[in-house]
N, C-alpha and C. Protein backbone atom coordinates (compact mmCIF):
# COMPACT_ATOMS: atom_id res chain seq x y z
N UNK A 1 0.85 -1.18 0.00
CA UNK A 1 0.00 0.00 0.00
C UNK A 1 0.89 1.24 0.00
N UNK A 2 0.65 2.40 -0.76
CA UNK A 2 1.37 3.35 -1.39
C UNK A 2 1.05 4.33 0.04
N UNK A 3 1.66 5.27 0.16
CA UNK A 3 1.54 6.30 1.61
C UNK A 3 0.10 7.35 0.58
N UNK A 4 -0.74 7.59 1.77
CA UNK A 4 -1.03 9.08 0.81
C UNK A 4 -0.71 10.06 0.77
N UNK A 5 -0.95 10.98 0.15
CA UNK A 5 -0.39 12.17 -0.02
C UNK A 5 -0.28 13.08 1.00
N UNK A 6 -1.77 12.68 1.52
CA UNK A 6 -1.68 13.52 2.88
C UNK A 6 -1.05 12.98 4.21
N UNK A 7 -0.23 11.73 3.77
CA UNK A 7 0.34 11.37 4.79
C UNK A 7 1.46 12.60 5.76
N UNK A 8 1.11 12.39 7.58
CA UNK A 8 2.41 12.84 7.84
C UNK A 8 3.76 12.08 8.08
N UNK A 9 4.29 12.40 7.36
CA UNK A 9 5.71 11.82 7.12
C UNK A 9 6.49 11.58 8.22
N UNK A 10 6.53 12.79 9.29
CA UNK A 10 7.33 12.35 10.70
C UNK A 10 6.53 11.54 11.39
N UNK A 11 5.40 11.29 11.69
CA UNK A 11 4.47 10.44 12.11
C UNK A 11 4.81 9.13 11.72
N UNK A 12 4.64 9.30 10.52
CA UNK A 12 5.05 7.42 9.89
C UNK A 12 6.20 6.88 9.82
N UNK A 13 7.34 7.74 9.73
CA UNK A 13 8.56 7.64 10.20
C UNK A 13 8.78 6.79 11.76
N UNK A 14 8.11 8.06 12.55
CA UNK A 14 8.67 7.71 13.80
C UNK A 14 7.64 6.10 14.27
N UNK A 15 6.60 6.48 13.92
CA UNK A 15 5.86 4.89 14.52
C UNK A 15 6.43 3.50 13.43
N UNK A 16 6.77 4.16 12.16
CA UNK A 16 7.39 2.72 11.22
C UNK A 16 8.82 2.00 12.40
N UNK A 17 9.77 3.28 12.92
CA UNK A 17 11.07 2.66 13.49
C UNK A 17 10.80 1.82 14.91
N UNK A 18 9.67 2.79 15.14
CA UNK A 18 9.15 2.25 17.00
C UNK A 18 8.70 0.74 16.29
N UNK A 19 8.46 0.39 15.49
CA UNK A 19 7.62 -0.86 15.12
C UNK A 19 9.38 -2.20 15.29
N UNK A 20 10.03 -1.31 13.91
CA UNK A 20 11.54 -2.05 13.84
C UNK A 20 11.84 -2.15 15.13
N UNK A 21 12.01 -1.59 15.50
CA UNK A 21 12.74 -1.35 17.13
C UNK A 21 12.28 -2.80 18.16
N UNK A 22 10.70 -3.19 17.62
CA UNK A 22 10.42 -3.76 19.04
C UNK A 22 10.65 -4.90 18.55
N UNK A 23 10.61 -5.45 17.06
CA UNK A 23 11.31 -6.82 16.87
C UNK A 23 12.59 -7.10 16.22
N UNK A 24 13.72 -5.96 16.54
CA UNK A 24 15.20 -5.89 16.70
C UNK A 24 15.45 -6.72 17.19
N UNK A 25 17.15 -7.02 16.82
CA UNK A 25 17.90 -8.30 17.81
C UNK A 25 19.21 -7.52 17.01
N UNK A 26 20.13 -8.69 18.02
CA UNK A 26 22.04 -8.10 17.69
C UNK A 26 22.13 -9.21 17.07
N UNK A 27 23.25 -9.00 16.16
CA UNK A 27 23.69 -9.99 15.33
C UNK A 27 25.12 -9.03 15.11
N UNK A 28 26.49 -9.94 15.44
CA UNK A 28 27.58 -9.36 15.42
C UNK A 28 28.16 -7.99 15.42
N UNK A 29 27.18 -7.76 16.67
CA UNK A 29 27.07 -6.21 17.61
C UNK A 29 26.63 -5.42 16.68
N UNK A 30 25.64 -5.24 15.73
CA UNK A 30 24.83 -4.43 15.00
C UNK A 30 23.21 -4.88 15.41
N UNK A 31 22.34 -3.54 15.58
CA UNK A 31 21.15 -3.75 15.87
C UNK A 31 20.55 -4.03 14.57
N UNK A 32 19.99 -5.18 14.02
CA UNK A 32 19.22 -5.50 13.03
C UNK A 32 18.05 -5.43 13.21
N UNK A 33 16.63 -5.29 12.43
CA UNK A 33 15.24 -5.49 11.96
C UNK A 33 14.83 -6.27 10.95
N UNK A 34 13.80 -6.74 11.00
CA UNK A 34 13.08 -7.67 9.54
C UNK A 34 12.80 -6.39 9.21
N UNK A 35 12.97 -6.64 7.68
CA UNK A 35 12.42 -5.48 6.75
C UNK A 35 11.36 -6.14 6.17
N UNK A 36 10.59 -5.85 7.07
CA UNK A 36 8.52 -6.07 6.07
C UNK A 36 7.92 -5.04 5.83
N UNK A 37 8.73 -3.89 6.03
CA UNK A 37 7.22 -2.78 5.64
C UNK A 37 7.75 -2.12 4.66
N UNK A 38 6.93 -1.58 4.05
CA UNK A 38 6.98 -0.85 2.49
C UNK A 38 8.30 -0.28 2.31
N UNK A 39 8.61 -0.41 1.15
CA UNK A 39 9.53 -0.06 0.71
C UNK A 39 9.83 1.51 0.70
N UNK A 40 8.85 1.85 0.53
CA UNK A 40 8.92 3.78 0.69
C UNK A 40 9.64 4.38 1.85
N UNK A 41 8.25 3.35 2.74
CA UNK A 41 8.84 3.30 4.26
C UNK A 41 10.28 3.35 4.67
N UNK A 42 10.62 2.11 4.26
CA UNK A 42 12.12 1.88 4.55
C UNK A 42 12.89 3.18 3.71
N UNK A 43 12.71 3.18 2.54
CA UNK A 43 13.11 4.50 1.59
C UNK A 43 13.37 5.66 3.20
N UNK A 44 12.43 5.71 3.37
CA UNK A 44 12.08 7.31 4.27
C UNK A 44 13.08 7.32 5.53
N UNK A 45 12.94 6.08 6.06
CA UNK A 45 14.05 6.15 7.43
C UNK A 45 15.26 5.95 6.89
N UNK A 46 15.79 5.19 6.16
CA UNK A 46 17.13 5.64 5.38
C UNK A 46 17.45 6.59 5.14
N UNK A 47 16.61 7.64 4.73
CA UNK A 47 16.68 9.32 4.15
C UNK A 47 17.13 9.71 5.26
N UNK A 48 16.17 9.86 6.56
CA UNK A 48 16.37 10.14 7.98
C UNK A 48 17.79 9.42 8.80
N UNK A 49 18.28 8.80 8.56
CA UNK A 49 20.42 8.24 8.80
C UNK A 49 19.44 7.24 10.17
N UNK A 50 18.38 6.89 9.93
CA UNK A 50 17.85 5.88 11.41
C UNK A 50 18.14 4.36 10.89
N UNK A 51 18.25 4.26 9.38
CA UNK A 51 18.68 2.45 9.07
C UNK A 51 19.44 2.93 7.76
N UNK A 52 20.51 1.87 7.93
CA UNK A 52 21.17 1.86 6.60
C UNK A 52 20.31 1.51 5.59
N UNK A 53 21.31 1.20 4.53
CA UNK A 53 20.16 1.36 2.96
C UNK A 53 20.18 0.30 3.20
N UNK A 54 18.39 -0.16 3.00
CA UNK A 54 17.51 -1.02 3.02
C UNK A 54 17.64 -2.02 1.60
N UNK A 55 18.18 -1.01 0.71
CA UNK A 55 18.43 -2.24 -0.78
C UNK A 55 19.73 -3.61 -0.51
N UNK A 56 19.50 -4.43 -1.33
CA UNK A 56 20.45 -5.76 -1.26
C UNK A 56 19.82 -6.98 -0.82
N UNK A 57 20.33 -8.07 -0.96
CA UNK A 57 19.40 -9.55 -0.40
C UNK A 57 19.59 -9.51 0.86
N UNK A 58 20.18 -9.00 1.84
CA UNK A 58 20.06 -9.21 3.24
C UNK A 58 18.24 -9.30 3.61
N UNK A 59 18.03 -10.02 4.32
CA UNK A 59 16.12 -9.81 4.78
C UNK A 59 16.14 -9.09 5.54
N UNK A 60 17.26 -8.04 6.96
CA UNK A 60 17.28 -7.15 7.77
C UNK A 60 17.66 -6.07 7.18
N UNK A 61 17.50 -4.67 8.36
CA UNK A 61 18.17 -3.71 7.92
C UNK A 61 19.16 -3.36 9.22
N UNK A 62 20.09 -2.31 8.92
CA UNK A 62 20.64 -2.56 10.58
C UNK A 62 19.87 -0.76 11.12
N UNK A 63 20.04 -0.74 12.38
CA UNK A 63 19.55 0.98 12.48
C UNK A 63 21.35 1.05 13.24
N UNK A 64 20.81 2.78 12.98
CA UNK A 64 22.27 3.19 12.63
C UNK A 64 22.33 3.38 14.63
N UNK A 65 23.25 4.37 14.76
CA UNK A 65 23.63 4.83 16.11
C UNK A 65 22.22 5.92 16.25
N UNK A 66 22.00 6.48 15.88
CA UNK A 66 20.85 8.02 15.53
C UNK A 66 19.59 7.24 15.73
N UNK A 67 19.26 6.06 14.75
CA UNK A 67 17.93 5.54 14.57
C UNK A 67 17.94 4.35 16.07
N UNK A 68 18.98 3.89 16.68
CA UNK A 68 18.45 3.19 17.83
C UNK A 68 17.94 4.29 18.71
N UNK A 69 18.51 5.32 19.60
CA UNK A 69 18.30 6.62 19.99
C UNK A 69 16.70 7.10 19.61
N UNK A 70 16.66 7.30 18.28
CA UNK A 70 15.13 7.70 18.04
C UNK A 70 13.90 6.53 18.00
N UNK A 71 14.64 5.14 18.13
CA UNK A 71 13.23 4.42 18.09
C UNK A 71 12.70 4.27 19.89
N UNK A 72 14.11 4.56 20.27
CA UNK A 72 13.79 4.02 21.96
C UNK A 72 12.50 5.40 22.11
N UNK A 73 13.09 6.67 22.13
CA UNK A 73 12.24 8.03 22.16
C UNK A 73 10.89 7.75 21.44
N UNK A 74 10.86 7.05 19.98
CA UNK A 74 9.72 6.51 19.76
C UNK A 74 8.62 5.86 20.37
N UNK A 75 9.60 4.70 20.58
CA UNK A 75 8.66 3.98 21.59
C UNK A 75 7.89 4.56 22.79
N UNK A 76 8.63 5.20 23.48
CA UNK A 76 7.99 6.07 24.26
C UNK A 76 7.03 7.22 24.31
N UNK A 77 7.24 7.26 23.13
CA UNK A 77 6.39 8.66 23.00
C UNK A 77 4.97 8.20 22.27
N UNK A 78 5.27 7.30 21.34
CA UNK A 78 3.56 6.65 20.87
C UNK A 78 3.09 5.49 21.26
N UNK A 79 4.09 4.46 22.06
CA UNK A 79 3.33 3.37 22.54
C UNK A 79 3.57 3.06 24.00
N UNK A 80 4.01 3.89 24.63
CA UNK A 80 3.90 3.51 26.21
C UNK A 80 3.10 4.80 26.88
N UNK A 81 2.28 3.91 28.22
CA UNK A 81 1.35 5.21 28.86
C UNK A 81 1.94 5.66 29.81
């Protein structure tokens, strides 16, 4: 499914990484994610330096130093009360 137009972009950003974030794991001291969500998606937090580039056969992405930092703040800010 394509974003719409009227999407907000920091919004979907920040709840797409809070999502990566909560089914992260380490794999040879890099924080990895399954990359299942749209490609745009992933496009967009790459833009933002929160996951490396999402292109290549790897099935993860890793988040950078910046994007672990902003998913934890994520998390907090849209899914805990």
């Amino acid at each position: 499914m394509a974003l719409p137009d009227d999407a907000d972009l920091d919004k979907v950003a920040e709840l797409a990484l809070a999502v990566l974030s909560l089914a992260s794991f380490t794999d040879h001291g890099q924080v990895r994610a399954w990359k299942g969500l749209d490609w745009d998606v992933l496009d967009l937090l790459h833009q933002r330096g929160w996951i490396l580039d999402p292109k290549g056969k790897a099935k993860s992405v890793v988040l950078t130093e910046d994007g672990q930092r902003s998913a934890e703040a994520s998390v907090k800010r849209h899914l805990l009360r």
